[in-house]
Protein backbone atom coordinates (compact mmCIF):
# COMPACT_ATOMS: atom_id res chain seq x y z
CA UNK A 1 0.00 0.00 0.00
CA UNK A 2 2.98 2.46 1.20
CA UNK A 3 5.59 1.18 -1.92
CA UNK A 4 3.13 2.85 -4.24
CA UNK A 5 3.87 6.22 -4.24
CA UNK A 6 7.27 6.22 -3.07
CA UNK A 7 8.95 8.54 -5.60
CA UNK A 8 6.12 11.26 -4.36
CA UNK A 9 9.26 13.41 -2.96
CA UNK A 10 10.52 13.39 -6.96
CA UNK A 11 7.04 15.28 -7.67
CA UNK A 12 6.94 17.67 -5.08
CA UNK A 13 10.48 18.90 -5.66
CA UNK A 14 10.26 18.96 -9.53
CA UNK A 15 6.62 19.76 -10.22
CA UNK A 16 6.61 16.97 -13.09
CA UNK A 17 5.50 13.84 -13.17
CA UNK A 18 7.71 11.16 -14.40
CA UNK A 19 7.10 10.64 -17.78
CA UNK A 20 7.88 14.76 -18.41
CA UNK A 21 11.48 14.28 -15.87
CA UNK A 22 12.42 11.79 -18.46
CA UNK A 23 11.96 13.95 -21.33
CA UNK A 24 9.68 11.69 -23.27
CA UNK A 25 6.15 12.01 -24.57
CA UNK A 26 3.33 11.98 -22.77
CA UNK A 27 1.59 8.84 -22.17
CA UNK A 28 -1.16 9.71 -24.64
CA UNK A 29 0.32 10.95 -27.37
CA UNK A 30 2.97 7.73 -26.99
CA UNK A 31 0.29 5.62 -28.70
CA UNK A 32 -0.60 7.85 -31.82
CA UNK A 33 0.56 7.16 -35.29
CA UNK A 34 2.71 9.54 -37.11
CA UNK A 35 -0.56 11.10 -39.37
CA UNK A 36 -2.28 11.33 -35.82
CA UNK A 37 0.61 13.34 -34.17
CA UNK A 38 1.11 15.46 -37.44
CA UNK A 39 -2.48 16.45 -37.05
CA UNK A 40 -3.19 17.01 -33.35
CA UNK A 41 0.49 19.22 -33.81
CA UNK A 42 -0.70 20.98 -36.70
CA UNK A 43 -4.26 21.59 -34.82
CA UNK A 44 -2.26 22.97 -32.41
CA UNK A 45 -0.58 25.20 -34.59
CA UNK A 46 -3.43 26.79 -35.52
CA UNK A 47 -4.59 27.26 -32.40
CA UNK A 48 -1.48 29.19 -31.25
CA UNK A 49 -1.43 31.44 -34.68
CA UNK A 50 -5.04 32.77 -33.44
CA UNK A 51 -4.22 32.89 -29.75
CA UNK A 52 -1.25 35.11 -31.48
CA UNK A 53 -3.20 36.95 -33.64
CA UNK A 54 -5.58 38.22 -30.50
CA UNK A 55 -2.75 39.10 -28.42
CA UNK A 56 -1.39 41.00 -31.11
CA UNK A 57 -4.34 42.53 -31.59
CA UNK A 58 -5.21 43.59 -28.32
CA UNK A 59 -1.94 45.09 -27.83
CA UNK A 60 -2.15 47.31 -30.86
CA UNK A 61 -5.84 48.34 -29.60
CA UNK A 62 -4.65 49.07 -25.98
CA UNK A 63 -1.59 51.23 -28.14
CA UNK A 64 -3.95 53.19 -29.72
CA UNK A 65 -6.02 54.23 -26.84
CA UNK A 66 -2.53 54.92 -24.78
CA UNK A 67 -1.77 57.53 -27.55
CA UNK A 68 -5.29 59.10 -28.30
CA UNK A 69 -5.12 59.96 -24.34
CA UNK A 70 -2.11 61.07 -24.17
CA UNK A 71 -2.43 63.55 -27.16
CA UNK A 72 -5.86 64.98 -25.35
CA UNK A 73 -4.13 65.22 -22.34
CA UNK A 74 -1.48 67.85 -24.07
């Protein structure tokens, strides 16, 4: 019952749990075939472009509005 978890200490002190230590995949994505990795990772992709794209955005916008006020507060 005790033998279980006795590598717990390795977690607490690194924050990772094995598999991510050992600088391998995670478990899931350790049973995908190459087409199923090359779309999940190009899914993924896409995903970050747009999370990109909105950050981008939203810094130009906040930019803008830091300039218009400053030029009405001249």
């Amino acid at each position: 019952m005790f033998g279980r978890r006795r590598f717990r200490w390795m977690y607490w002190q690194t924050g990772m749990p094995g598999w991510m230590r050992a600088g391998t995949l995670p478990p899931c994505l350790q049973y995908l075939s190459g087409e199923q990795q090359i779309e999940l990772l190009k899914n993924e992709q896409e995903y970050l472009k747009k999370t990109l794209e909105e950050i981008e955005n939203k810094i130009k916008e906040l930019s803008e509005k830091e300039i218009k006020s400053n030029s009405t507060n001249l």
